[in-house]
Each structure stands twice: as structure tokens, then as C-alpha cells.
PDB file of N, CA and C in Angstrom:
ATOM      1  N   UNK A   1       6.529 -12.809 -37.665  1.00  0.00           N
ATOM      2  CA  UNK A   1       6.005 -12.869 -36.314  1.00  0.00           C
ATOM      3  C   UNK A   1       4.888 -13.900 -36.243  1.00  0.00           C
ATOM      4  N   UNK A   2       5.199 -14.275 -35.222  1.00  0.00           N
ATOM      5  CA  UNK A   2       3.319 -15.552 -34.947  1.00  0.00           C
ATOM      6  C   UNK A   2       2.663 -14.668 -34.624  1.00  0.00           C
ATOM      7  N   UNK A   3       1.513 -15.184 -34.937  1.00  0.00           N
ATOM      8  CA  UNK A   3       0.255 -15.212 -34.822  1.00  0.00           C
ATOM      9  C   UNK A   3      -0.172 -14.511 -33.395  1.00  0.00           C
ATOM     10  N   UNK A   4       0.239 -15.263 -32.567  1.00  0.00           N
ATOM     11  CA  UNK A   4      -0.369 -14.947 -31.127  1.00  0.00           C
ATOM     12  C   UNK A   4       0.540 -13.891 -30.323  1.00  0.00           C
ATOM     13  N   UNK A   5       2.056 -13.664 -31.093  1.00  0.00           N
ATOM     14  CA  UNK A   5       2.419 -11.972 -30.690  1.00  0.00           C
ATOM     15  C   UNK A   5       1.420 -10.825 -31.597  1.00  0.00           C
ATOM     16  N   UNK A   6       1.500 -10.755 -32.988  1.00  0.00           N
ATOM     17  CA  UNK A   6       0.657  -9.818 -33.332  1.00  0.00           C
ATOM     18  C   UNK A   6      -0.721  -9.703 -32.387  1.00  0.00           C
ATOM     19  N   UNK A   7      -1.472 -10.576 -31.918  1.00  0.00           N
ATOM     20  CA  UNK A   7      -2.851 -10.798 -31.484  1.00  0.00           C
ATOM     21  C   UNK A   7      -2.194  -9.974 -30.392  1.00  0.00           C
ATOM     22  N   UNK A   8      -1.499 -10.193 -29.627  1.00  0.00           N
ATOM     23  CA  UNK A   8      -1.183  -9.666 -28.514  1.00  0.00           C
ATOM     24  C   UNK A   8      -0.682  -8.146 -28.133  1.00  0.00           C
ATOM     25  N   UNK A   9      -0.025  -8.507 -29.333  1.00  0.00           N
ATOM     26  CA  UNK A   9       0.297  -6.480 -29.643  1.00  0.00           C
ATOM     27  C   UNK A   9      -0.731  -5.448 -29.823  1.00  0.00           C
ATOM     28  N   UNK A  10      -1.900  -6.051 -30.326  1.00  0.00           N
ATOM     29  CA  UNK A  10      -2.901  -5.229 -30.774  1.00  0.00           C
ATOM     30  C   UNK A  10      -3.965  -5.343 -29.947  1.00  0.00           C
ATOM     31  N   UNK A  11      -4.191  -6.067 -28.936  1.00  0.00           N
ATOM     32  CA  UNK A  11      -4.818  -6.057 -27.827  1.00  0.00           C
ATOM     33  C   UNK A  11      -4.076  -4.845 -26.688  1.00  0.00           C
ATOM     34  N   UNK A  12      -2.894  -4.876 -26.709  1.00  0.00           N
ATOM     35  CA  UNK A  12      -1.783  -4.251 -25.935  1.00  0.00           C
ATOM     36  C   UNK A  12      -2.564  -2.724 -26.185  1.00  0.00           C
ATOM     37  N   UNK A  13      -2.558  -2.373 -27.637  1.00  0.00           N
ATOM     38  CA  UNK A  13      -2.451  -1.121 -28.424  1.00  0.00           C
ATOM     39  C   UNK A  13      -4.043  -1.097 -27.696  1.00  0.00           C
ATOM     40  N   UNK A  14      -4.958  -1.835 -28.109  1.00  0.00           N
ATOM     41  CA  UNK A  14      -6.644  -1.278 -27.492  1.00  0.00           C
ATOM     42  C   UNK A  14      -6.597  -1.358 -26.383  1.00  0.00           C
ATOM     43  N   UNK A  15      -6.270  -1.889 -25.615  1.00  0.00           N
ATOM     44  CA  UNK A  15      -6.431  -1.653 -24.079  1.00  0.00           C
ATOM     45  C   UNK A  15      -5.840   0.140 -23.809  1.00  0.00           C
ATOM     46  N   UNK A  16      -4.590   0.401 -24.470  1.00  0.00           N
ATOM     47  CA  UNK A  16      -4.147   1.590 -23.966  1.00  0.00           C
ATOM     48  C   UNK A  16      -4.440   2.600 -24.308  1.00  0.00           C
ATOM     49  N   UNK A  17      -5.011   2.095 -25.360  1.00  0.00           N
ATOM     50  CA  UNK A  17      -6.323   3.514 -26.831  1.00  0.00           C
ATOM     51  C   UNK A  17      -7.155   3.546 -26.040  1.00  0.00           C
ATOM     52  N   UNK A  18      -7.717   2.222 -24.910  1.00  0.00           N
ATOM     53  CA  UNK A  18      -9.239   3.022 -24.714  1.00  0.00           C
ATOM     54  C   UNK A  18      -8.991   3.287 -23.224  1.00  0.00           C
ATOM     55  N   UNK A  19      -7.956   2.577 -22.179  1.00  0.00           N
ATOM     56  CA  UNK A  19      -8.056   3.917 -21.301  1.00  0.00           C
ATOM     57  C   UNK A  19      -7.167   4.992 -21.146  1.00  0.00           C
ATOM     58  N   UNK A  20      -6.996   5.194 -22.233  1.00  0.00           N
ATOM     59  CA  UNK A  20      -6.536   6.881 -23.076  1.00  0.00           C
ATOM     60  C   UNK A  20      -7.914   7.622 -23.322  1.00  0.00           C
ATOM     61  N   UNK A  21      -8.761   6.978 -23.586  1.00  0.00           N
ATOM     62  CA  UNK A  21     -10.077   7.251 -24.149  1.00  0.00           C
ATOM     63  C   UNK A  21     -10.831   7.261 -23.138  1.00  0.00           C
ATOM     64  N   UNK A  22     -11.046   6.666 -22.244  1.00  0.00           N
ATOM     65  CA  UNK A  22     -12.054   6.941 -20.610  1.00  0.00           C
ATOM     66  C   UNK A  22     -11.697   8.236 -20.043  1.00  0.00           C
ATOM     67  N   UNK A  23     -10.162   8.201 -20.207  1.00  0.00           N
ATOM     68  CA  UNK A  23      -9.765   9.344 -19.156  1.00  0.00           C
ATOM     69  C   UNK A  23      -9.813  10.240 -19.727  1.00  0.00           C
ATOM     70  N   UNK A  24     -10.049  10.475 -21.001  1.00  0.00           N
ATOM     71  CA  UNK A  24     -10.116  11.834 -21.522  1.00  0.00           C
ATOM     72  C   UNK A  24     -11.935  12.065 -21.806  1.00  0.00           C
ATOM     73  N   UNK A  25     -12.244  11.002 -21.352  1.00  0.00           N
ATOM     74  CA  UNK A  25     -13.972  10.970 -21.540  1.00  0.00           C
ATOM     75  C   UNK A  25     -14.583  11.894 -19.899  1.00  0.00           C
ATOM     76  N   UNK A  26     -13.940  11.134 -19.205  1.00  0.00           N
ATOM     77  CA  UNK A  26     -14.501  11.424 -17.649  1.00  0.00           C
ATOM     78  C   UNK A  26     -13.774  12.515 -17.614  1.00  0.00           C
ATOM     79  N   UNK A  27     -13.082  13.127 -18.052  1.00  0.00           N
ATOM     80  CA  UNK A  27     -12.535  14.770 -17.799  1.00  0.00           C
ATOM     81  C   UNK A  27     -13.604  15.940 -18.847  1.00  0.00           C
ATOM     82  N   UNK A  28     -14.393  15.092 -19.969  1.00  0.00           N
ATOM     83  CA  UNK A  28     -14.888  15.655 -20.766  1.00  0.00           C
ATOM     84  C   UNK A  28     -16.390  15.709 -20.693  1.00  0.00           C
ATOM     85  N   UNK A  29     -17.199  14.899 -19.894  1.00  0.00           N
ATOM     86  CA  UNK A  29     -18.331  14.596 -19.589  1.00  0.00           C
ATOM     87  C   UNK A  29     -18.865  14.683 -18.541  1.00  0.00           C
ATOM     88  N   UNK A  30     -17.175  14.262 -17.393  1.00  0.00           N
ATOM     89  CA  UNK A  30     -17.838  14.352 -15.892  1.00  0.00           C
ATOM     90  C   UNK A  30     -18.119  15.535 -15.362  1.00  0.00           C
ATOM     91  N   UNK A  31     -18.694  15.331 -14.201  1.00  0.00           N
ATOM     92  CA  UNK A  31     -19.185  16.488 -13.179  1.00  0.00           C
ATOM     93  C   UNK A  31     -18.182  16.921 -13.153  1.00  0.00           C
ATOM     94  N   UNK A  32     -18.036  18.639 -12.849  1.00  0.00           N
ATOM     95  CA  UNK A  32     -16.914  19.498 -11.815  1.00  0.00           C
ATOM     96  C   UNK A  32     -16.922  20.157 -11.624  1.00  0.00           C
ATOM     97  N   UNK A  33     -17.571  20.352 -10.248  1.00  0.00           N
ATOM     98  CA  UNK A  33     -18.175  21.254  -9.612  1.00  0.00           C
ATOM     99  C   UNK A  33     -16.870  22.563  -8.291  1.00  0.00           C
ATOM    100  N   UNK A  34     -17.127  23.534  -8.973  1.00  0.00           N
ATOM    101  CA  UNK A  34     -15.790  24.367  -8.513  1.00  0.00           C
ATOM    102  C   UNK A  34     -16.317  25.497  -7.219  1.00  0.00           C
ATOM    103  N   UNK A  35     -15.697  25.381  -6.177  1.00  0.00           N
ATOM    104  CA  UNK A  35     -16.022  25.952  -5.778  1.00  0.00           C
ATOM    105  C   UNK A  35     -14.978  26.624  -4.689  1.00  0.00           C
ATOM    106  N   UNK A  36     -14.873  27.110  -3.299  1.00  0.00           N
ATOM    107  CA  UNK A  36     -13.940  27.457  -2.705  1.00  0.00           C
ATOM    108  C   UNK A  36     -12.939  26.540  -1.632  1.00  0.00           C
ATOM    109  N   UNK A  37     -13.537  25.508  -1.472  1.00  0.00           N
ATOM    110  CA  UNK A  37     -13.084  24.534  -0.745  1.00  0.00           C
ATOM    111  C   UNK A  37     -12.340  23.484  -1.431  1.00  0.00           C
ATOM    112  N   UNK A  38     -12.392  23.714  -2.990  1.00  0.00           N
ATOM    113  CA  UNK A  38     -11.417  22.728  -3.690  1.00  0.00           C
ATOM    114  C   UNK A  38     -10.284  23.315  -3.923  1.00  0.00           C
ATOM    115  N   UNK A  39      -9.792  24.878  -3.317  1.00  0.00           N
ATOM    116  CA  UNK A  39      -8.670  25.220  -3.416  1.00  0.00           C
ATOM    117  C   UNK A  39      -7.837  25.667  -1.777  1.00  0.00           C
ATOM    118  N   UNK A  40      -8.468  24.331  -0.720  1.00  0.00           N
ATOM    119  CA  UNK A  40      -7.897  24.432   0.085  1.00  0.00           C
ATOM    120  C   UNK A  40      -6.848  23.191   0.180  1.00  0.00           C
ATOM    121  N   UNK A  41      -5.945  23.109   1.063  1.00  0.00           N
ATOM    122  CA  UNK A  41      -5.116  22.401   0.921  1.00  0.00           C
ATOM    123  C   UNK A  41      -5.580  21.099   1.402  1.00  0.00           C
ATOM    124  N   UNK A  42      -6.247  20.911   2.485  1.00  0.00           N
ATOM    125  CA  UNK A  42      -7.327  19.384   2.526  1.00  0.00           C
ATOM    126  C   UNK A  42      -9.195  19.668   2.353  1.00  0.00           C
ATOM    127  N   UNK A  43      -9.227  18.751   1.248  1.00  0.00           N
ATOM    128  CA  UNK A  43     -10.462  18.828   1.553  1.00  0.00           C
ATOM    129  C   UNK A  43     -11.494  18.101   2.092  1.00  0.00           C
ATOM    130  N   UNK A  44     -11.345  17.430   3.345  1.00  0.00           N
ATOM    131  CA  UNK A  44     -11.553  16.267   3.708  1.00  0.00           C
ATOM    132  C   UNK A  44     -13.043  16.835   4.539  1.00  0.00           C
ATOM    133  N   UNK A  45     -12.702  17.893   4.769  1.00  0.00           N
ATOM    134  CA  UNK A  45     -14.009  18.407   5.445  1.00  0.00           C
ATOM    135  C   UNK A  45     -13.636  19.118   7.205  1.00  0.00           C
ATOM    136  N   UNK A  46     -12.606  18.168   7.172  1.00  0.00           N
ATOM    137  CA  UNK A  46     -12.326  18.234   9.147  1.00  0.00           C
ATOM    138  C   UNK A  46     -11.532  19.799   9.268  1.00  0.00           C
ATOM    139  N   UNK A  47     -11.760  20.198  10.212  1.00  0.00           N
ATOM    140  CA  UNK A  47     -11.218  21.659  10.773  1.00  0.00           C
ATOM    141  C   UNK A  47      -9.983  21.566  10.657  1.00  0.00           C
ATOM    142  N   UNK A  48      -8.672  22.240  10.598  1.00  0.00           N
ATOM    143  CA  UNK A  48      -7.665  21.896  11.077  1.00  0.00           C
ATOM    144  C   UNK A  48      -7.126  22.601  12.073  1.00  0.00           C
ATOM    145  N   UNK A  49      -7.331  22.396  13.614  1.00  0.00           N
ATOM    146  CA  UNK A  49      -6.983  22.756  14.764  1.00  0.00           C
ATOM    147  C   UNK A  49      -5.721  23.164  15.371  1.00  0.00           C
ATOM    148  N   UNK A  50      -4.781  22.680  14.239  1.00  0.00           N
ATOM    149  CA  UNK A  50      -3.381  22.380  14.959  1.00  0.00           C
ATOM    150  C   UNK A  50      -2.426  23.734  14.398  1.00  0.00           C
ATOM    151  N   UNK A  51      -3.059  24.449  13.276  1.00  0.00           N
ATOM    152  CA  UNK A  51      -2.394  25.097  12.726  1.00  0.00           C
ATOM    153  C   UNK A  51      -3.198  25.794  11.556  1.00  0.00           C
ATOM    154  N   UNK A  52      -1.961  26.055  10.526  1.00  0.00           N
ATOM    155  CA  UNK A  52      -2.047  26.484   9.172  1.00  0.00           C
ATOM    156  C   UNK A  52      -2.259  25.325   8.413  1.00  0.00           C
ATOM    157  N   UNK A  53      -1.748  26.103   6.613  1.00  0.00           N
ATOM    158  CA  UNK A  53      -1.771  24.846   5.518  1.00  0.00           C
ATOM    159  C   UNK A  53      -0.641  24.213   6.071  1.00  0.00           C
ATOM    160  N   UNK A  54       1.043  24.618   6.442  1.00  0.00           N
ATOM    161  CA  UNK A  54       2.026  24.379   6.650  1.00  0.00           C
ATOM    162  C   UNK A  54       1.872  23.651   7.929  1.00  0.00           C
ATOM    163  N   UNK A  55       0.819  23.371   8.516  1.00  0.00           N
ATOM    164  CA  UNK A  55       1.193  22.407   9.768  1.00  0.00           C
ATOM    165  C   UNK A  55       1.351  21.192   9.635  1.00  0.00           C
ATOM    166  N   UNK A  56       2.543  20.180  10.574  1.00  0.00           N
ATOM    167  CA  UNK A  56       2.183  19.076   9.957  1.00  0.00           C
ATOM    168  C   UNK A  56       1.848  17.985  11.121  1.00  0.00           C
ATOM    169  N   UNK A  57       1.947  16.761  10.678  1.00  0.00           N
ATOM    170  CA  UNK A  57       1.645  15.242  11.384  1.00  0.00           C
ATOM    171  C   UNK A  57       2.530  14.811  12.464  1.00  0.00           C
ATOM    172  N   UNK A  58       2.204  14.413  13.473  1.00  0.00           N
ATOM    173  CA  UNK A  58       2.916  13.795  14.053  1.00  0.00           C
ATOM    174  C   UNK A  58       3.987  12.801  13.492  1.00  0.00           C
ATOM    175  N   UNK A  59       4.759  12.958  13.665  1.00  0.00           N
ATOM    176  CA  UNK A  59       5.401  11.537  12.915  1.00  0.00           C
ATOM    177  C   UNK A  59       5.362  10.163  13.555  1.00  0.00           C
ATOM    178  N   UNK A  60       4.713   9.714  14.471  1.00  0.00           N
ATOM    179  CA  UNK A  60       4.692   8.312  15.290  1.00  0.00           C
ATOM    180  C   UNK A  60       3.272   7.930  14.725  1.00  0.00           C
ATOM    181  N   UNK A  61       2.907   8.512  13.876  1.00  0.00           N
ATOM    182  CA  UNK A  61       1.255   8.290  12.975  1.00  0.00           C
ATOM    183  C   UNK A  61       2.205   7.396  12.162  1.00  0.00           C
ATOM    184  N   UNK A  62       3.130   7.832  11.224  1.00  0.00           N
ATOM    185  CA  UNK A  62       4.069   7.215  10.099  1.00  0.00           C
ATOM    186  C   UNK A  62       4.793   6.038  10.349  1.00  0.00           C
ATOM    187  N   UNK A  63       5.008   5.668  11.541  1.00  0.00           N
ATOM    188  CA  UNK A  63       5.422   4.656  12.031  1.00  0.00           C
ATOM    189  C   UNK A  63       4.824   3.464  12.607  1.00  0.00           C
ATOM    190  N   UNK A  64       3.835   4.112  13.166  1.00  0.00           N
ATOM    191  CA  UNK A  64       2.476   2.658  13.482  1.00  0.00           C
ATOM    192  C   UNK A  64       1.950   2.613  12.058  1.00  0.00           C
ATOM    193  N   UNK A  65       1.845   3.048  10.996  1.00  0.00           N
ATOM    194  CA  UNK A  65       1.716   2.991   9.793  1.00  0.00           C
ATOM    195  C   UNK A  65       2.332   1.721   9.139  1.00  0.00           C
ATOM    196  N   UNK A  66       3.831   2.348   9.702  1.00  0.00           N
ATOM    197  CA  UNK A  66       4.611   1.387   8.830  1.00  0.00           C
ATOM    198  C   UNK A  66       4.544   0.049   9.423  1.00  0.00           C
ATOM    199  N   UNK A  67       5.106  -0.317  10.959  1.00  0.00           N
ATOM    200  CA  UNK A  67       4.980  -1.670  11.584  1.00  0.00           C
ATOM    201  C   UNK A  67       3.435  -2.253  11.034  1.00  0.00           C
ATOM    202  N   UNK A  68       2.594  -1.688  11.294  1.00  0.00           N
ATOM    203  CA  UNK A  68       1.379  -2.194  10.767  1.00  0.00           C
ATOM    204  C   UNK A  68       1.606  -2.587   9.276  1.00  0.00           C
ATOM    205  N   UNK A  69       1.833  -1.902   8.779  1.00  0.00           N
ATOM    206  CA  UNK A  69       2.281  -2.501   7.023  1.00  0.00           C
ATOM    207  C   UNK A  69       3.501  -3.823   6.503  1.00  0.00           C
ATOM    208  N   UNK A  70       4.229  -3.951   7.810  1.00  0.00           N
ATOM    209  CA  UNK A  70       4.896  -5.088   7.926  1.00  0.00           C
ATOM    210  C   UNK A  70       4.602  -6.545   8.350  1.00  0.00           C
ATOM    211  N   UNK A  71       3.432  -6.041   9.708  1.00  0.00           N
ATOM    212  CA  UNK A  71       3.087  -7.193  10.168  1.00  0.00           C
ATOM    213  C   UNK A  71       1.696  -7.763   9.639  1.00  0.00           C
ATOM    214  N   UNK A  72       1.597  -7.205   8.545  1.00  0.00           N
ATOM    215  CA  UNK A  72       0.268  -7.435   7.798  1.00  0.00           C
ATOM    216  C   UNK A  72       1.092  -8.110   6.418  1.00  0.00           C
ATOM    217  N   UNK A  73       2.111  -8.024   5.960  1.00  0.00           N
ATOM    218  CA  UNK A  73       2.488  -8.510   4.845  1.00  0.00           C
ATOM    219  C   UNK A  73       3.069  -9.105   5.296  1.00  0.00           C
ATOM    220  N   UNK A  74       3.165  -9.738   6.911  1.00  0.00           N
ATOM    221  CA  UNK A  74       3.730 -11.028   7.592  1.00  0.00           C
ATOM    222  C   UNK A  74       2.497 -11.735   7.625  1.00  0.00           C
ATOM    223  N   UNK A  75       1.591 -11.919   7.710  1.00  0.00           N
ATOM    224  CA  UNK A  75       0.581 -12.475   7.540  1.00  0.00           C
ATOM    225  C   UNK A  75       0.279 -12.970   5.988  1.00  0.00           C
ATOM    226  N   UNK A  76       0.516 -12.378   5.091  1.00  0.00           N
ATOM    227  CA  UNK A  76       0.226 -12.179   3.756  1.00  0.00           C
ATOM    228  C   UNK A  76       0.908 -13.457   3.559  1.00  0.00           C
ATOM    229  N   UNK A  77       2.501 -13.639   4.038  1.00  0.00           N
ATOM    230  CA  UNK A  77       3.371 -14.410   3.457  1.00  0.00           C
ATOM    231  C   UNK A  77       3.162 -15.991   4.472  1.00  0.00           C
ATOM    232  N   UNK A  78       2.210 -15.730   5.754  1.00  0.00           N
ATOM    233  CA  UNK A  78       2.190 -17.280   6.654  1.00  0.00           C
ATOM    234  C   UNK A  78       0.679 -17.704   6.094  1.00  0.00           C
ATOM    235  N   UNK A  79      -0.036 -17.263   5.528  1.00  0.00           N
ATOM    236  CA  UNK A  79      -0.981 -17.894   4.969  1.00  0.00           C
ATOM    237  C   UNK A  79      -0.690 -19.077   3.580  1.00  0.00           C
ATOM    238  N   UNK A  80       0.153 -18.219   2.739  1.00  0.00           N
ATOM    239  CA  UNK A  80       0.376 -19.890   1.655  1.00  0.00           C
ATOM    240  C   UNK A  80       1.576 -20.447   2.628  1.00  0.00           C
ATOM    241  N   UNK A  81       1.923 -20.141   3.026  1.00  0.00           N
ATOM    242  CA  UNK A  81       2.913 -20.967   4.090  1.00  0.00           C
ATOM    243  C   UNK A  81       2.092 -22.467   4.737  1.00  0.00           C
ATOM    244  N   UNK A  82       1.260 -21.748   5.092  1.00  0.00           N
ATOM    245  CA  UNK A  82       0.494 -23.002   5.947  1.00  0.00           C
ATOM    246  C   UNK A  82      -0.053 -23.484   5.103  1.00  0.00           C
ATOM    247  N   UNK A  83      -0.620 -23.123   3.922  1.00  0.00           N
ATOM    248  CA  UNK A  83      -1.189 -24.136   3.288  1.00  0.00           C
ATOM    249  C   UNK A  83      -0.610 -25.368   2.845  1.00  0.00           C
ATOM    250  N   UNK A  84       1.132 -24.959   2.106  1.00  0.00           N
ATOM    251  CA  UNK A  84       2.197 -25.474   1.523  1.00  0.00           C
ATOM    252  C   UNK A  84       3.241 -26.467   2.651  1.00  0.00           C
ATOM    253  N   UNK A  85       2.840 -26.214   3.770  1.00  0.00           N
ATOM    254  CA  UNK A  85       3.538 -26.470   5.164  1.00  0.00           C
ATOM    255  C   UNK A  85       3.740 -28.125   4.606  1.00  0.00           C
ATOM    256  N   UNK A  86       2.766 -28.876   4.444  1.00  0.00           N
ATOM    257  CA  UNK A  86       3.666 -30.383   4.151  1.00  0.00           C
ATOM    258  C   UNK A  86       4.118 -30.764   3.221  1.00  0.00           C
ATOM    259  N   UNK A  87       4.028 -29.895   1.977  1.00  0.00           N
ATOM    260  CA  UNK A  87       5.312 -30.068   0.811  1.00  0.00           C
ATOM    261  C   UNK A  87       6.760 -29.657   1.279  1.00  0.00           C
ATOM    262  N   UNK A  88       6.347 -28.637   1.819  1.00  0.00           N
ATOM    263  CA  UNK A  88       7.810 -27.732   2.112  1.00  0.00           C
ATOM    264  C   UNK A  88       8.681 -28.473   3.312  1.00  0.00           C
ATOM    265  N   UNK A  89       7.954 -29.589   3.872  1.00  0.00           N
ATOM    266  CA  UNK A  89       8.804 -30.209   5.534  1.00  0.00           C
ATOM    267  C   UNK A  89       9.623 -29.940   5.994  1.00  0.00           C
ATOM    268  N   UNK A  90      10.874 -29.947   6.506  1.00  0.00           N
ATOM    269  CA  UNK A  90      11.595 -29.289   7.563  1.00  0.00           C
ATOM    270  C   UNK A  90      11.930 -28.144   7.160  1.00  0.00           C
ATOM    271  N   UNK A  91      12.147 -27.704   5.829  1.00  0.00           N
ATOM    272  CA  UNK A  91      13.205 -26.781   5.249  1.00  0.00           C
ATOM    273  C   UNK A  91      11.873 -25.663   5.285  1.00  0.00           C
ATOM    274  N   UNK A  92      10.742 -25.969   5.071  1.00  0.00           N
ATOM    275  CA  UNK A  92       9.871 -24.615   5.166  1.00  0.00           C
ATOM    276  C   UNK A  92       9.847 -24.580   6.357  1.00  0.00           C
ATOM    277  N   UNK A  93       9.512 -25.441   7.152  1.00  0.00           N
ATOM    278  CA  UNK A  93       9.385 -25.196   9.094  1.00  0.00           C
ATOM    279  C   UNK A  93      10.703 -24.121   8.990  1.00  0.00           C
ATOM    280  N   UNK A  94      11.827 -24.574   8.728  1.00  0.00           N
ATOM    281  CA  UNK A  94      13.023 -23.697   9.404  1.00  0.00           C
ATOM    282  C   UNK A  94      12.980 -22.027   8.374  1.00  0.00           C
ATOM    283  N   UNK A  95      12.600 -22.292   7.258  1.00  0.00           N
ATOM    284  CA  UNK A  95      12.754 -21.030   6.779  1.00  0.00           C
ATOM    285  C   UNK A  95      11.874 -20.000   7.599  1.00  0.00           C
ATOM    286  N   UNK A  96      10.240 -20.393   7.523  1.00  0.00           N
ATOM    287  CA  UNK A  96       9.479 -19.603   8.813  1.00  0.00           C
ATOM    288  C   UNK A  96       9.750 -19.332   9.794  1.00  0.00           C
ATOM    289  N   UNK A  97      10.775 -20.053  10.399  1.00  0.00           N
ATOM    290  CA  UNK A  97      11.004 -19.654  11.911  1.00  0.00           C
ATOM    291  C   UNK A  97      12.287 -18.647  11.461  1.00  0.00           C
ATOM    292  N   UNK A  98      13.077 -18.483  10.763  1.00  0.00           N
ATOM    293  CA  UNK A  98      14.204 -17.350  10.596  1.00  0.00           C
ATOM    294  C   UNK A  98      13.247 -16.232  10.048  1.00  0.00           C
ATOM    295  N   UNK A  99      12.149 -16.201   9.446  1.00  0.00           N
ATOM    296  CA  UNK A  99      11.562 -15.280   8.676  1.00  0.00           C
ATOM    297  C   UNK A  99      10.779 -14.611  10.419  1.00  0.00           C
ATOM    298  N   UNK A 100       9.914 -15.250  11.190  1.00  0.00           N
ATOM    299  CA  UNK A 100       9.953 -14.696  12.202  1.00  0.00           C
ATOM    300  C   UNK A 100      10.551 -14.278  13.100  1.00  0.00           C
ATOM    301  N   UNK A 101      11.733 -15.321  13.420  1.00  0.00           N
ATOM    302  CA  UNK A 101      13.430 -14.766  14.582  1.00  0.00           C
ATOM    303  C   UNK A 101      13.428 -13.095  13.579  1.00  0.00           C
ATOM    304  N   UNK A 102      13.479 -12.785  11.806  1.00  0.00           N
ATOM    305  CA  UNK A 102      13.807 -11.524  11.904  1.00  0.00           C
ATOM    306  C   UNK A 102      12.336 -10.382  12.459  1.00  0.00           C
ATOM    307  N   UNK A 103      11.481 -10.629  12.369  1.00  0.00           N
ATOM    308  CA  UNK A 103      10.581 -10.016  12.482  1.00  0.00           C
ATOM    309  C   UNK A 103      10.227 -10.053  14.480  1.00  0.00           C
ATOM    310  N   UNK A 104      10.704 -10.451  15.046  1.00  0.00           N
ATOM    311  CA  UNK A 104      10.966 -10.582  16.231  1.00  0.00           C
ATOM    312  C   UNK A 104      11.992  -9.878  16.784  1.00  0.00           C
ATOM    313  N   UNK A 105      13.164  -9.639  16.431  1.00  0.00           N
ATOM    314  CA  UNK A 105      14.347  -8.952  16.391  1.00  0.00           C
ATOM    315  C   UNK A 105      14.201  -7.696  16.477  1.00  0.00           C
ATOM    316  N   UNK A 106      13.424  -7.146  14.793  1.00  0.00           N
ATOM    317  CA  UNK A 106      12.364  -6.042  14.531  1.00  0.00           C
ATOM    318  C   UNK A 106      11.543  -5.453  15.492  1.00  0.00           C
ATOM    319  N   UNK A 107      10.655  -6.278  16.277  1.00  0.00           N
ATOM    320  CA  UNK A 107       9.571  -6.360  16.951  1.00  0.00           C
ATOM    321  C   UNK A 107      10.491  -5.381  18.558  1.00  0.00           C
ATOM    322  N   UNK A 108      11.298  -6.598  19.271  1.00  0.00           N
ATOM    323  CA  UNK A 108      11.898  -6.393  20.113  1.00  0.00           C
ATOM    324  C   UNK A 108      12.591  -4.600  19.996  1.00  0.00           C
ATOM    325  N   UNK A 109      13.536  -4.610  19.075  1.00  0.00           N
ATOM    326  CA  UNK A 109      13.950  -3.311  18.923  1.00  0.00           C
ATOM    327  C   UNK A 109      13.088  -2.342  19.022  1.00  0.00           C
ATOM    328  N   UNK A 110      11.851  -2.672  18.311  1.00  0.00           N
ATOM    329  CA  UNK A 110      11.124  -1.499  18.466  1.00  0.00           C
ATOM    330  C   UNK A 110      10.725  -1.304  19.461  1.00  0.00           C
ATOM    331  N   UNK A 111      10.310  -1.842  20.206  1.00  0.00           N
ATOM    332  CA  UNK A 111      10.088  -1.831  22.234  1.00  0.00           C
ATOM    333  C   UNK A 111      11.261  -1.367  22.663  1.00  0.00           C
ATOM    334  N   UNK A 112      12.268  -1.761  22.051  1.00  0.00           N
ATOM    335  CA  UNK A 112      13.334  -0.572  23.157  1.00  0.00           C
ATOM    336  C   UNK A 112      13.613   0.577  22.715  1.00  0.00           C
ATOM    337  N   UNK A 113      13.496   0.942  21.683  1.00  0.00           N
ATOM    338  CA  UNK A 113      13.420   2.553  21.359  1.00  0.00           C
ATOM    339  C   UNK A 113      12.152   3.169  21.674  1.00  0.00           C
ATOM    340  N   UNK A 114      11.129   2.519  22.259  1.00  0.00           N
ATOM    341  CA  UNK A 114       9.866   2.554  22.758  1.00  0.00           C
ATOM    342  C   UNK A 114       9.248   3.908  21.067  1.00  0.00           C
ATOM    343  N   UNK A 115       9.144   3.747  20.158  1.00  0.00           N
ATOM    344  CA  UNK A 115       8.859   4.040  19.042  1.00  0.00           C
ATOM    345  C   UNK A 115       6.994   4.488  19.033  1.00  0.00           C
ATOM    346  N   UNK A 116       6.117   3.100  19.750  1.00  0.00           N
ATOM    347  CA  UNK A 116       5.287   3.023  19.869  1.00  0.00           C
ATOM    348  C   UNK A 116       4.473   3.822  21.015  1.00  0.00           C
ATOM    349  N   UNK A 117       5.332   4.328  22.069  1.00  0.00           N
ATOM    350  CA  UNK A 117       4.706   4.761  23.243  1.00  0.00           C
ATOM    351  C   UNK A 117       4.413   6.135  22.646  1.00  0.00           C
ATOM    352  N   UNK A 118       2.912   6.758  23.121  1.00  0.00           N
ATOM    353  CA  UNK A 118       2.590   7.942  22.754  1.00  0.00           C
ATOM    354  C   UNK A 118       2.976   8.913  24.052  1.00  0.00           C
ATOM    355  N   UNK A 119       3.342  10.028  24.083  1.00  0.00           N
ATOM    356  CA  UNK A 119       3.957  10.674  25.013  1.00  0.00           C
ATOM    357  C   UNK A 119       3.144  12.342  25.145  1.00  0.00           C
TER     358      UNK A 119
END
């Protein structure tokens, strides 16, 4: 074997020895403080008004969730876009514009199943 796989293997091996070793440190050292509210089902602090443990979420929470998680990793992907925009010349212009026609398509549909309207 070279040189710089062994080096690498055994860096591999300490990295995973020691956070093997934190996490069994901070379970062994840290605070933990027990009390009756860490055996409720949220402990976020807020009342829960709507119900029981068994109540649940709206589901149109899960969905502005998700569009939001799309049109944010549409952004993610037009930022090196523009940077790259005059290496890439026509063929990146046209790939962006099909990458938005689908996200438009997307967009549109979701306005007609009106997905977004709260009711």
C-alpha cells in the first residue's frame, strides 16, 4: 500500500475513535436534568390547544414546507448559474430556461389545485 492510503486510513480510524469518544463523553459528563416535562410528547414549551399527544398538523403546513424547499434550492442552483452564465453561452441560457419552464409548470399547477389557499 502507499504511503498516503495508510496515512489516510488511520486518520479515517481517529476521526471515528474520537467522535465515538465525545459522544460517549457528553452522555458521561453532561448535564441531565430529569424531570416531568421531558416525558411529554413535545417539549417545546407551547400549550397544545388542539388536542391530545395523538393530535396532529395540518397538512398544508407540509406543503408550503415543501414548495418553499424547492424554490429555495431553485435559487441555490441560479446563483453559480449566473456566475458561469458566459462560459456556459447559449446552451446554459437554454438549459435555465427549461429548468424554469419546469418549475413554472410546477408553480402553475399548484395554483390550480389551489394547494396554497388556507381555508
Amino acid at each position: 500500500m502507499s504511503s498516503n492510503l495508510v496515512l489516510s486510513f488511520y486518520l479515517y480510524i481517529f476521526i471515528v475513535c474520537l467522535l465515538i469518544g465525545m459522544f460517549f463523553l457528553t452522555k458521561k459528563i453532561g448535564p441531565s436534568v430529569q424531570n416531568s416535562s421531558k416525558n411529554k410528547s413535545y417539549e417545546s414549551g407551547i400549550v397544545n390547544f388542539y388536542g391530545g399527544i395523538n393530535s396532529s398538523i395540518n397538512v398544508k403546513y407540509y406543503l408550503v414546507a415543501i414548495v418553499f424547499v424547492i424554490f429555495d434550492i431553485e435559487a441555490v442552483f441560479m446563483y453559480p448559474w449566473a456566475v458561469s452564465l458566459r462560459d456556459l453561452g447559449r446552451y446554459g441560457l437554454l438549459v435555465m430556461f427549461v429548468f424554469m419552464a419546469i418549475l413554472l409548470v410546477g408553480l402553475f399547477y399548484i395554483y390550480k389545485k389551489k394547494i396554497l389557499k388556507w381555508e
